[in-house]
PDB file of N, CA and C in Angstrom:
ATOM      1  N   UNK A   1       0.854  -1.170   0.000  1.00  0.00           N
ATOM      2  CA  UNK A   1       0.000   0.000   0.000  1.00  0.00           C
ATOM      3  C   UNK A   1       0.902   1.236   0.000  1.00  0.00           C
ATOM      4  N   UNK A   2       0.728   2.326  -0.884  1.00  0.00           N
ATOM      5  CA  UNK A   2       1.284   3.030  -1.076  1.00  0.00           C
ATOM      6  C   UNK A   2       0.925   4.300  -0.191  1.00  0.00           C
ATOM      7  N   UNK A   3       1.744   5.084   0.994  1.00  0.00           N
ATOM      8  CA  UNK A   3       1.346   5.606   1.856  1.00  0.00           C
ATOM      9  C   UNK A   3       1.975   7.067   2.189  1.00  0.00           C
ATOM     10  N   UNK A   4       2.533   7.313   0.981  1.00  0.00           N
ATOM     11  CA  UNK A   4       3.341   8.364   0.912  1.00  0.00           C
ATOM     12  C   UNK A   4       2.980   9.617   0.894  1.00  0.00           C
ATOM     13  N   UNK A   5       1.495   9.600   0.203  1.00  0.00           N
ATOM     14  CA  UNK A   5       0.540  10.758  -0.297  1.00  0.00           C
ATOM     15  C   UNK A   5      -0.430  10.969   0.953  1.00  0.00           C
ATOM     16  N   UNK A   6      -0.627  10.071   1.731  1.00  0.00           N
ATOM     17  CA  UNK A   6      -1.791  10.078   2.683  1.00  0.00           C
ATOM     18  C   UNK A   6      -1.235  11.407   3.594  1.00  0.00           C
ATOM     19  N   UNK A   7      -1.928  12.148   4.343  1.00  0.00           N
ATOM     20  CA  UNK A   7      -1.869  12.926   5.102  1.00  0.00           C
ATOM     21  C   UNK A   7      -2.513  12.745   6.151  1.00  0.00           C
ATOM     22  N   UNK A   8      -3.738  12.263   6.517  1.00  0.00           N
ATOM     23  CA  UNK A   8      -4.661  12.414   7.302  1.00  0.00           C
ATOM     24  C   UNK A   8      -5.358  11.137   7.309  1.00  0.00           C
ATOM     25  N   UNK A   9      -5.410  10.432   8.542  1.00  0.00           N
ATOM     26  CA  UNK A   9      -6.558   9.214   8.854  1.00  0.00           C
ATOM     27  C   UNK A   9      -7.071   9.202   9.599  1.00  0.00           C
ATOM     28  N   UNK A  10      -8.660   8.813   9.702  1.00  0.00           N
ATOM     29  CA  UNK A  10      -9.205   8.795  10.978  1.00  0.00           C
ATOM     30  C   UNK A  10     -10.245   7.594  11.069  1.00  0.00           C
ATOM     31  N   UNK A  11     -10.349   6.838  11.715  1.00  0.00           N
ATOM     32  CA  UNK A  11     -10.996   5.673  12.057  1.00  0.00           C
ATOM     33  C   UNK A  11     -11.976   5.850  13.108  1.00  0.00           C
ATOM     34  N   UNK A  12     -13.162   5.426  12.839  1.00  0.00           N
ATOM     35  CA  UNK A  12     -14.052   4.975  13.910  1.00  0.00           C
ATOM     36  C   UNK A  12     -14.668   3.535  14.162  1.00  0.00           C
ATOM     37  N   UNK A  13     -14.579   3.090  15.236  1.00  0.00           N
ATOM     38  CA  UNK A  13     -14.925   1.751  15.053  1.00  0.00           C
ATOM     39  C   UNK A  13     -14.987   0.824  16.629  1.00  0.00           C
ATOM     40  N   UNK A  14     -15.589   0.002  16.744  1.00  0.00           N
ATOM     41  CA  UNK A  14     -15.713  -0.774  17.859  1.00  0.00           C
ATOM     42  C   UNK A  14     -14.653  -2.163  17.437  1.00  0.00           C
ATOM     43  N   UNK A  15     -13.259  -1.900  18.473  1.00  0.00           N
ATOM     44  CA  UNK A  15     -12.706  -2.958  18.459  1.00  0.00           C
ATOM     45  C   UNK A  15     -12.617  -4.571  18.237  1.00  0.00           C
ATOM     46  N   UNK A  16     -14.055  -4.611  19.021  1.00  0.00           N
ATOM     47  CA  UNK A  16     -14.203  -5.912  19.345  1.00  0.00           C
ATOM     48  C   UNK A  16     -15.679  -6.474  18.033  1.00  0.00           C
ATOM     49  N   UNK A  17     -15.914  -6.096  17.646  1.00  0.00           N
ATOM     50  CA  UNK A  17     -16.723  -5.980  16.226  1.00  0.00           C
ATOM     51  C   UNK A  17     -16.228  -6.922  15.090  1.00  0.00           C
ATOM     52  N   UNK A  18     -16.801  -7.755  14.801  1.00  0.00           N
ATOM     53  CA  UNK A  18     -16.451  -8.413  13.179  1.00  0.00           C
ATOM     54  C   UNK A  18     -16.649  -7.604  12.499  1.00  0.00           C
ATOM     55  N   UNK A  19     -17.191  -6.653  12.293  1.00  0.00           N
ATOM     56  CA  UNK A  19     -17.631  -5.794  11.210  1.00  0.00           C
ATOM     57  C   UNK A  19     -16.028  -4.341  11.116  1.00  0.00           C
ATOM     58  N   UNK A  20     -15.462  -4.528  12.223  1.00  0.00           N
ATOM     59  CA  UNK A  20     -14.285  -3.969  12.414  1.00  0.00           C
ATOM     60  C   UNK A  20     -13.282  -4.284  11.912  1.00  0.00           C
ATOM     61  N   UNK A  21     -13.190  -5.254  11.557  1.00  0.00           N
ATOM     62  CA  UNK A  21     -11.932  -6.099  11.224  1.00  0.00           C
ATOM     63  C   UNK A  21     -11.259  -5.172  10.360  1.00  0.00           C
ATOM     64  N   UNK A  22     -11.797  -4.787   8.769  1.00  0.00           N
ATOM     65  CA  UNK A  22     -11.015  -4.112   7.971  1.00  0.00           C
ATOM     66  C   UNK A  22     -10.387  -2.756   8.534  1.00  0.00           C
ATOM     67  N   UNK A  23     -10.909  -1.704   9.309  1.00  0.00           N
ATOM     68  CA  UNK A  23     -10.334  -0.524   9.975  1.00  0.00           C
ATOM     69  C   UNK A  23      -9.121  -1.143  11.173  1.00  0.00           C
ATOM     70  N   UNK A  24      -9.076  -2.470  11.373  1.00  0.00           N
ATOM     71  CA  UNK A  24      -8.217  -2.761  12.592  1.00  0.00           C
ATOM     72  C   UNK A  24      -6.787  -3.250  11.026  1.00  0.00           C
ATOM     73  N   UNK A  25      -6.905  -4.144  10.440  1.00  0.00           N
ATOM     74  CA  UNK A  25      -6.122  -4.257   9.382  1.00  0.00           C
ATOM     75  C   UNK A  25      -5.410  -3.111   8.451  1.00  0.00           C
ATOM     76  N   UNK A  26      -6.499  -2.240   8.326  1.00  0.00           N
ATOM     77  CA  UNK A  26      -5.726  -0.852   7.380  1.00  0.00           C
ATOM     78  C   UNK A  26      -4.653  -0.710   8.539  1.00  0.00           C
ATOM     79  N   UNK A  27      -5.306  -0.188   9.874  1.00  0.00           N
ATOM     80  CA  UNK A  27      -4.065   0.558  11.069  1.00  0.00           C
ATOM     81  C   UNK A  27      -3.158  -0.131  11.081  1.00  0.00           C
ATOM     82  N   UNK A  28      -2.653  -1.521  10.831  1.00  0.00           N
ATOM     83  CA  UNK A  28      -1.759  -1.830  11.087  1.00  0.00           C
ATOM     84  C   UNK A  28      -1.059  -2.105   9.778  1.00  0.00           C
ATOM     85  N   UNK A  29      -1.376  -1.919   9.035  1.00  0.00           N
ATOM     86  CA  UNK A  29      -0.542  -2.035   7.310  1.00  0.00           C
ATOM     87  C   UNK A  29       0.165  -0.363   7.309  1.00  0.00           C
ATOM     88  N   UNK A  30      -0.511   0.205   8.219  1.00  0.00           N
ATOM     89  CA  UNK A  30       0.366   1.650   7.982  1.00  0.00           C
ATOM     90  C   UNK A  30       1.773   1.070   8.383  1.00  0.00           C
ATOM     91  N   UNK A  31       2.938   1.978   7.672  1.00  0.00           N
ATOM     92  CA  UNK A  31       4.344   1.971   8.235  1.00  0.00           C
ATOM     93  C   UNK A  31       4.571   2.521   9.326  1.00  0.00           C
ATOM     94  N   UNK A  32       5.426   2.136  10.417  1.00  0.00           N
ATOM     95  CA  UNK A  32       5.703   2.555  11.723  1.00  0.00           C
ATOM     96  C   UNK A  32       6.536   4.265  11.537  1.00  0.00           C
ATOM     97  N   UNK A  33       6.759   4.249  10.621  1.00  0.00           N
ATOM     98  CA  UNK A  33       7.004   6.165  10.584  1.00  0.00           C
ATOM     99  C   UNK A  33       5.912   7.364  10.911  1.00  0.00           C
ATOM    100  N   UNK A  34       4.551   6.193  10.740  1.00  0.00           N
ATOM    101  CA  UNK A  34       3.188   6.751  10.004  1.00  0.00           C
ATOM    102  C   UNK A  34       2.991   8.287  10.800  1.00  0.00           C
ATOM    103  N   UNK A  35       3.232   8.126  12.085  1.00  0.00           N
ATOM    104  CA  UNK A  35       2.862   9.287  12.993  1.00  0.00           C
ATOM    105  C   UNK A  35       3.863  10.537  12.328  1.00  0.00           C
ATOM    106  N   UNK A  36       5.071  10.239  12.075  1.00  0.00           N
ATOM    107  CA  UNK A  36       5.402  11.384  11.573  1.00  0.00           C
ATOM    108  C   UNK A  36       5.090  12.276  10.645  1.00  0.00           C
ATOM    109  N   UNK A  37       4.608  11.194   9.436  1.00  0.00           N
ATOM    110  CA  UNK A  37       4.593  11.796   8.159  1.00  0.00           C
ATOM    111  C   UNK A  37       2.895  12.305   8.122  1.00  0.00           C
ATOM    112  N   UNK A  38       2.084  11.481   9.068  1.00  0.00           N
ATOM    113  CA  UNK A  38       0.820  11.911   8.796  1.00  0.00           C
ATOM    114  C   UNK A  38      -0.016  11.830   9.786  1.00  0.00           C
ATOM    115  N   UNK A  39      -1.546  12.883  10.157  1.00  0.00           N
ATOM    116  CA  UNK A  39      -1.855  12.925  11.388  1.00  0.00           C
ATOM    117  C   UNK A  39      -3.208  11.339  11.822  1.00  0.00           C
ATOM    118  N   UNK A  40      -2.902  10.738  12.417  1.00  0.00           N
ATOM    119  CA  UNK A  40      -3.602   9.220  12.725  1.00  0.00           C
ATOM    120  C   UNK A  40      -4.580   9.731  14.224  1.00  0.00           C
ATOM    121  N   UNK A  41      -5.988   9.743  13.356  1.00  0.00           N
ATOM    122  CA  UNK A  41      -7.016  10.003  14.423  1.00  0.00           C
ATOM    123  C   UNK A  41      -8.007   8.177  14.487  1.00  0.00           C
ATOM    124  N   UNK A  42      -8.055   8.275  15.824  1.00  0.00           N
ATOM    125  CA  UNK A  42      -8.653   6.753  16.076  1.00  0.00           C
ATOM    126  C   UNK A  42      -9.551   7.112  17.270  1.00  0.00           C
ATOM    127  N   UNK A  43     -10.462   6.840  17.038  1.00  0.00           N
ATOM    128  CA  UNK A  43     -11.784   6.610  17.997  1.00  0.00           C
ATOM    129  C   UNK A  43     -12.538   5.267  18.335  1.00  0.00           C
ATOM    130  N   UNK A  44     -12.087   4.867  19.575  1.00  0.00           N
ATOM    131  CA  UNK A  44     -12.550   3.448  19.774  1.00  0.00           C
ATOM    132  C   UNK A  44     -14.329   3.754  20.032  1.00  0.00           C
ATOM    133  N   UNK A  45     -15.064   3.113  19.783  1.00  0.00           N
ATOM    134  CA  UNK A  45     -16.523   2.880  20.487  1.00  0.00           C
ATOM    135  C   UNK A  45     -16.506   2.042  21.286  1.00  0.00           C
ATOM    136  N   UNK A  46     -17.905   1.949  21.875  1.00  0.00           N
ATOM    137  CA  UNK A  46     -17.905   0.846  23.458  1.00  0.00           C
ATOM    138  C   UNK A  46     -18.050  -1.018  22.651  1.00  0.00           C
ATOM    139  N   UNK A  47     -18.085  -1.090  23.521  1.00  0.00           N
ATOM    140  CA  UNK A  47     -18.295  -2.665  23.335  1.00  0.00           C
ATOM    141  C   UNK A  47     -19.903  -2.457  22.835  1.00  0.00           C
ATOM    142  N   UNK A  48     -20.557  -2.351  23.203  1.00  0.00           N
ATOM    143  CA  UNK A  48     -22.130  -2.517  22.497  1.00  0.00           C
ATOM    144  C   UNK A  48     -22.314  -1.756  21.609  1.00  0.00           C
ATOM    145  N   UNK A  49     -21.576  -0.481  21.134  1.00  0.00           N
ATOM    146  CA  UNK A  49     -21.734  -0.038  20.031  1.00  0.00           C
ATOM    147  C   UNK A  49     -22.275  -0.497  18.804  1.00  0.00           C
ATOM    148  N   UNK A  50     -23.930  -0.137  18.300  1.00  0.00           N
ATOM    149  CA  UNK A  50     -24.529  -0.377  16.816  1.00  0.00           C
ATOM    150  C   UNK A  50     -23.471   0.957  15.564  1.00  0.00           C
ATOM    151  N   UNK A  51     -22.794   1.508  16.202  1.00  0.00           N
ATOM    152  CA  UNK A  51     -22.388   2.702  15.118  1.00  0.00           C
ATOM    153  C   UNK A  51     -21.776   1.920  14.251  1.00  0.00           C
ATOM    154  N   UNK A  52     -21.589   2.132  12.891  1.00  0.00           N
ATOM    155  CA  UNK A  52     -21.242   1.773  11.571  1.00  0.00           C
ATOM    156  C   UNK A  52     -19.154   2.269  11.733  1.00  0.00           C
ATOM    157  N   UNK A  53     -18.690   1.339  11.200  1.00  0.00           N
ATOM    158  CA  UNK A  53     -17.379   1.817  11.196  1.00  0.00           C
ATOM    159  C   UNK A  53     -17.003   2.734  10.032  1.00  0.00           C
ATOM    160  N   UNK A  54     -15.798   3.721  10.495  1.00  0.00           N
ATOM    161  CA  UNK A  54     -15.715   3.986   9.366  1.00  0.00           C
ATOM    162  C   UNK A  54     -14.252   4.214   8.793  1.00  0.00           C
ATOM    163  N   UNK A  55     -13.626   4.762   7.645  1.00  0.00           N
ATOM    164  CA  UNK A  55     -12.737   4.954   7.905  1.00  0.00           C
ATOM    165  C   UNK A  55     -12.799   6.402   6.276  1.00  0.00           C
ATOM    166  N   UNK A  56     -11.723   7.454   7.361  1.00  0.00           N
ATOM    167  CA  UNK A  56     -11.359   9.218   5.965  1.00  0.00           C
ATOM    168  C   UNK A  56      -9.982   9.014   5.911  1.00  0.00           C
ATOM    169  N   UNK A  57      -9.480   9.131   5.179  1.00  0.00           N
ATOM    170  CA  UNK A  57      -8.180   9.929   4.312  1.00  0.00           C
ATOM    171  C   UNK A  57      -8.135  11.064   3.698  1.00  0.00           C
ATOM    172  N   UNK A  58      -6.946  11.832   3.795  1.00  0.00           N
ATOM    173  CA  UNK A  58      -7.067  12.993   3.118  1.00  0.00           C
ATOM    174  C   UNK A  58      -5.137  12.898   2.346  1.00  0.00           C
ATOM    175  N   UNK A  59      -5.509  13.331   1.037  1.00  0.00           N
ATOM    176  CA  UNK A  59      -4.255  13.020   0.758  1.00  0.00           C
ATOM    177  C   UNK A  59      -3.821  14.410   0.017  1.00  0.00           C
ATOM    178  N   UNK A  60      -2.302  14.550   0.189  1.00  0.00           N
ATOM    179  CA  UNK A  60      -1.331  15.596  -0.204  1.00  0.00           C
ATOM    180  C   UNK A  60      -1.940  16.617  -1.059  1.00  0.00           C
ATOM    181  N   UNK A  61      -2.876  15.743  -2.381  1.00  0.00           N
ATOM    182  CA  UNK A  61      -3.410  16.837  -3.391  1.00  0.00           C
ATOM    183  C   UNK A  61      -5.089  17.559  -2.580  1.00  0.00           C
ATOM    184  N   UNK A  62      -5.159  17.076  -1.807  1.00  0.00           N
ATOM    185  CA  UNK A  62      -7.039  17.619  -0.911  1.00  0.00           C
ATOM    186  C   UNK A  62      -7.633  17.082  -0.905  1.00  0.00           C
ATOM    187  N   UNK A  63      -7.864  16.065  -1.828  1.00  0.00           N
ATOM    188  CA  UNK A  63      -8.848  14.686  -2.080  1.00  0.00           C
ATOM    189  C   UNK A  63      -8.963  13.934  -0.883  1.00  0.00           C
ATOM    190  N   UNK A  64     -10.296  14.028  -0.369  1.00  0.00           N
ATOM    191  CA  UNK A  64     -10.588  13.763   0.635  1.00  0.00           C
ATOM    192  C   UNK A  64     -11.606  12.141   0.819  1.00  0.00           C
ATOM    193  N   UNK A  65     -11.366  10.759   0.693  1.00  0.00           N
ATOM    194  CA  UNK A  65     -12.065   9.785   0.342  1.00  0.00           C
ATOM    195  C   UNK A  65     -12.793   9.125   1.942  1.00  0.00           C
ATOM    196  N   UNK A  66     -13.864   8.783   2.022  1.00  0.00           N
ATOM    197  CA  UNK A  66     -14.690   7.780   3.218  1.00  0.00           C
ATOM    198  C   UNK A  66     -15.064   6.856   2.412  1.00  0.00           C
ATOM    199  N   UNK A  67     -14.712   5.924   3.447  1.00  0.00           N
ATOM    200  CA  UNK A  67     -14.775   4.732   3.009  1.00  0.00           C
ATOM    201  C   UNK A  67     -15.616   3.753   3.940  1.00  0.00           C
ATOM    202  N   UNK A  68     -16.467   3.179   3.564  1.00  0.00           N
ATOM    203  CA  UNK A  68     -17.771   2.318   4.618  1.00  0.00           C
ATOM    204  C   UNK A  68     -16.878   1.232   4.683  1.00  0.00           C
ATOM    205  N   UNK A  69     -15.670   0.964   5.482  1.00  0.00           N
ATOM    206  CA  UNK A  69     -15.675  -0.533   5.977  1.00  0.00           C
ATOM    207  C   UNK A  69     -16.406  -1.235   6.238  1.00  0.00           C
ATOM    208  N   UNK A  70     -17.386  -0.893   6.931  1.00  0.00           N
ATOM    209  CA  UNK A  70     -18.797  -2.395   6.512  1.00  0.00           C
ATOM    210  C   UNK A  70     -18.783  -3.200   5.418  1.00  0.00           C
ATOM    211  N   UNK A  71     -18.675  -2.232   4.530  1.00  0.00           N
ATOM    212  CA  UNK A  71     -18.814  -3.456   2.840  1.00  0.00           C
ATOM    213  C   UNK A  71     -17.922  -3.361   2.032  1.00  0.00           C
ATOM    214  N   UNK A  72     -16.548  -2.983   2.447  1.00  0.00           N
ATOM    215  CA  UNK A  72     -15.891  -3.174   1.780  1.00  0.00           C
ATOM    216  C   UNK A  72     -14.713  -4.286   2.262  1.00  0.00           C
ATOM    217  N   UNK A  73     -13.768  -5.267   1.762  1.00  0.00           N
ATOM    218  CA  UNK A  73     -12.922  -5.657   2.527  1.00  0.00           C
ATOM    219  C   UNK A  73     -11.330  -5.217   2.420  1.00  0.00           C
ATOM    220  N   UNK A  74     -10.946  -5.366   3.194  1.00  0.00           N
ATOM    221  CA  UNK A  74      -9.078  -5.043   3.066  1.00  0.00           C
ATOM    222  C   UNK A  74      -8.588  -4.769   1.649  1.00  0.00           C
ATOM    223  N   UNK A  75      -9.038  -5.521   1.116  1.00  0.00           N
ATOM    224  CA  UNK A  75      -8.186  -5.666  -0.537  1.00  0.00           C
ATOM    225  C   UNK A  75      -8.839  -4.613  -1.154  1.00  0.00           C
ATOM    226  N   UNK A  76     -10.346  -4.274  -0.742  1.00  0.00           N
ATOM    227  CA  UNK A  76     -11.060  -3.186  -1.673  1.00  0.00           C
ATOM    228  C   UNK A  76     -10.203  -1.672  -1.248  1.00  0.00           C
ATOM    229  N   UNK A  77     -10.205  -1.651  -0.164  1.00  0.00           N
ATOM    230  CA  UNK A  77      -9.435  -0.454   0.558  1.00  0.00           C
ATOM    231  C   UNK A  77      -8.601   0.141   0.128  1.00  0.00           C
ATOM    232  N   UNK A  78      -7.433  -1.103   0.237  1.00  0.00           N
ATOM    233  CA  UNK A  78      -5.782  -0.595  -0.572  1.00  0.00           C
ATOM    234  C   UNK A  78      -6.008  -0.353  -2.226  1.00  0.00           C
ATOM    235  N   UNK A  79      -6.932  -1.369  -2.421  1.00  0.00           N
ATOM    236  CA  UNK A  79      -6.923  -0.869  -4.132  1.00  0.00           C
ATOM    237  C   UNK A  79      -7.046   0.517  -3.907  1.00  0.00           C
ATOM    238  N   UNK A  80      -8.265   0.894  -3.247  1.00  0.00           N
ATOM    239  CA  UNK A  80      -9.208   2.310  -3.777  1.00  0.00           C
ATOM    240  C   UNK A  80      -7.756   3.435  -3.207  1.00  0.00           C
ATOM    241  N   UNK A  81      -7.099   2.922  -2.315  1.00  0.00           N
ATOM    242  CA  UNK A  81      -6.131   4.309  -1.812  1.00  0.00           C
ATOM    243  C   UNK A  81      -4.833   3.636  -3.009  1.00  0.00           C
ATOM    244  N   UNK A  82      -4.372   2.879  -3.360  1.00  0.00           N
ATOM    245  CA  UNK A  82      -3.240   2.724  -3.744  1.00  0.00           C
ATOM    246  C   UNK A  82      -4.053   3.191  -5.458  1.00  0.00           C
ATOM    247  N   UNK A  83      -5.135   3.602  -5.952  1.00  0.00           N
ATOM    248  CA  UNK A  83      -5.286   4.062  -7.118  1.00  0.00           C
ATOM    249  C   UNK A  83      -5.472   5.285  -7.310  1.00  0.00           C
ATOM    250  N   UNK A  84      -5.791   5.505  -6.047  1.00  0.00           N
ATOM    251  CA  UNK A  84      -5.301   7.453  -5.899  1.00  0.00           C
ATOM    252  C   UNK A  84      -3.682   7.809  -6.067  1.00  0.00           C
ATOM    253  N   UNK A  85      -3.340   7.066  -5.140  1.00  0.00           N
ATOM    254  CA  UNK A  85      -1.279   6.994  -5.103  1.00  0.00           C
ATOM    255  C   UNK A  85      -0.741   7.262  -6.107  1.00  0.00           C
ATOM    256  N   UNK A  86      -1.245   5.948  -6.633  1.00  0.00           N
ATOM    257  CA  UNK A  86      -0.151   5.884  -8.165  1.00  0.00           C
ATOM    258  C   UNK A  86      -0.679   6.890  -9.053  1.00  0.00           C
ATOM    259  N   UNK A  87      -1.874   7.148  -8.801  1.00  0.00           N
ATOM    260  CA  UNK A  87      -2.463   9.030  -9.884  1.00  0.00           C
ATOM    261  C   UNK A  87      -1.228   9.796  -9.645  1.00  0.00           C
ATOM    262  N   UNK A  88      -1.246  10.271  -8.237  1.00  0.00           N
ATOM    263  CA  UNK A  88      -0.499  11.214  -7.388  1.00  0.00           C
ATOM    264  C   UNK A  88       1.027  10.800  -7.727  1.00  0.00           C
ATOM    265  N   UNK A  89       1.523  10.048  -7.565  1.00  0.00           N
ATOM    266  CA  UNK A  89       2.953   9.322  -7.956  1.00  0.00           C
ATOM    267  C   UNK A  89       3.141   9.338  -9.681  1.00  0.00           C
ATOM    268  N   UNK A  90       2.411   9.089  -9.980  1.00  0.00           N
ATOM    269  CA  UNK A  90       2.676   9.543 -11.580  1.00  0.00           C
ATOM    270  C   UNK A  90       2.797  11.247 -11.623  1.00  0.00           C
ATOM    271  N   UNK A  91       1.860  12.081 -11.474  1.00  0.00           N
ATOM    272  CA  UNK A  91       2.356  13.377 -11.260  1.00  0.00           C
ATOM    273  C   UNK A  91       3.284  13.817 -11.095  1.00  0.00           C
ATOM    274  N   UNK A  92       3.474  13.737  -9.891  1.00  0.00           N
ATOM    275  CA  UNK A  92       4.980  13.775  -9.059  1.00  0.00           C
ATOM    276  C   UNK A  92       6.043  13.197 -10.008  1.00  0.00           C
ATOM    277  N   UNK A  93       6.147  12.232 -10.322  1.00  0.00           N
ATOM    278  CA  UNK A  93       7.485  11.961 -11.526  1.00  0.00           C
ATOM    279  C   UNK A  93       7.523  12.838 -12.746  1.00  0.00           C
ATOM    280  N   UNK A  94       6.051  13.318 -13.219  1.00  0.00           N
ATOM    281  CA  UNK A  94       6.084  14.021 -14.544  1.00  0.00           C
ATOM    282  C   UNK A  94       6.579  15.343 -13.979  1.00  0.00           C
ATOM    283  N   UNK A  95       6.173  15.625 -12.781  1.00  0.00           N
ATOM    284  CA  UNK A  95       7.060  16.862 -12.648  1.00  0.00           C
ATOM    285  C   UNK A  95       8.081  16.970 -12.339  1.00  0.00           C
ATOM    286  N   UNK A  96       8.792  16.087 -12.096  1.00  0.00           N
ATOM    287  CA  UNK A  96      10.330  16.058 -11.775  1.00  0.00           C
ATOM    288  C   UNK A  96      10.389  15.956 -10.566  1.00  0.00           C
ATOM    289  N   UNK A  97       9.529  15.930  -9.621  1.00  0.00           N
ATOM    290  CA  UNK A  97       9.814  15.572  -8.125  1.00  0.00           C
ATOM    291  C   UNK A  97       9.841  14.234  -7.467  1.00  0.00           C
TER     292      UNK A  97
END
């Protein structure tokens, strides 16, 4: 997963939730630099929590994506952010940076 462009994450979600699983998997596919390069907001809910999980990104160019972890799984995730990336990463090379 390409994580270079991300700026901003924020997760909501009940830990202990099957329906959690994918927001507990993204957090930990981040790279352990992650706090530096970008700001990581996490909001646990209670254990009985009905709230819907969720998970925002905001990346380098403003593009701001939510994403319903409910129906999506892990693999849908990284696609949908790693096809913003490589937009953003192609740019970035055409401009010489």
């Amino acid at each position: 997963m390409i994580t270079k462009f991300i700026t901003d994450v924020s997760t909501k979600f009940n830990p202990f939730a099957k329906r959690a699983k994918t927001c507990r998997i993204f957090l930990a596919q981040l790279p352990p630099n992650a706090r530096q390069t970008m700001k990581i907001n996490t909001k646990l809910l209670p254990r009985g929590s009905k709230e819907a999980s969720t998970l925002s990104l905001k990346f380098k160019d403003g593009k701001e994506m939510q994403l319903d972890t409910e129906k999506l799984s892990i693999k849908d995730v990284m696609d949908e952010v790693d096809r913003h990336s490589r937009g953003l990463n192609r740019q970035a090379n055409l401009l010489g940076n």
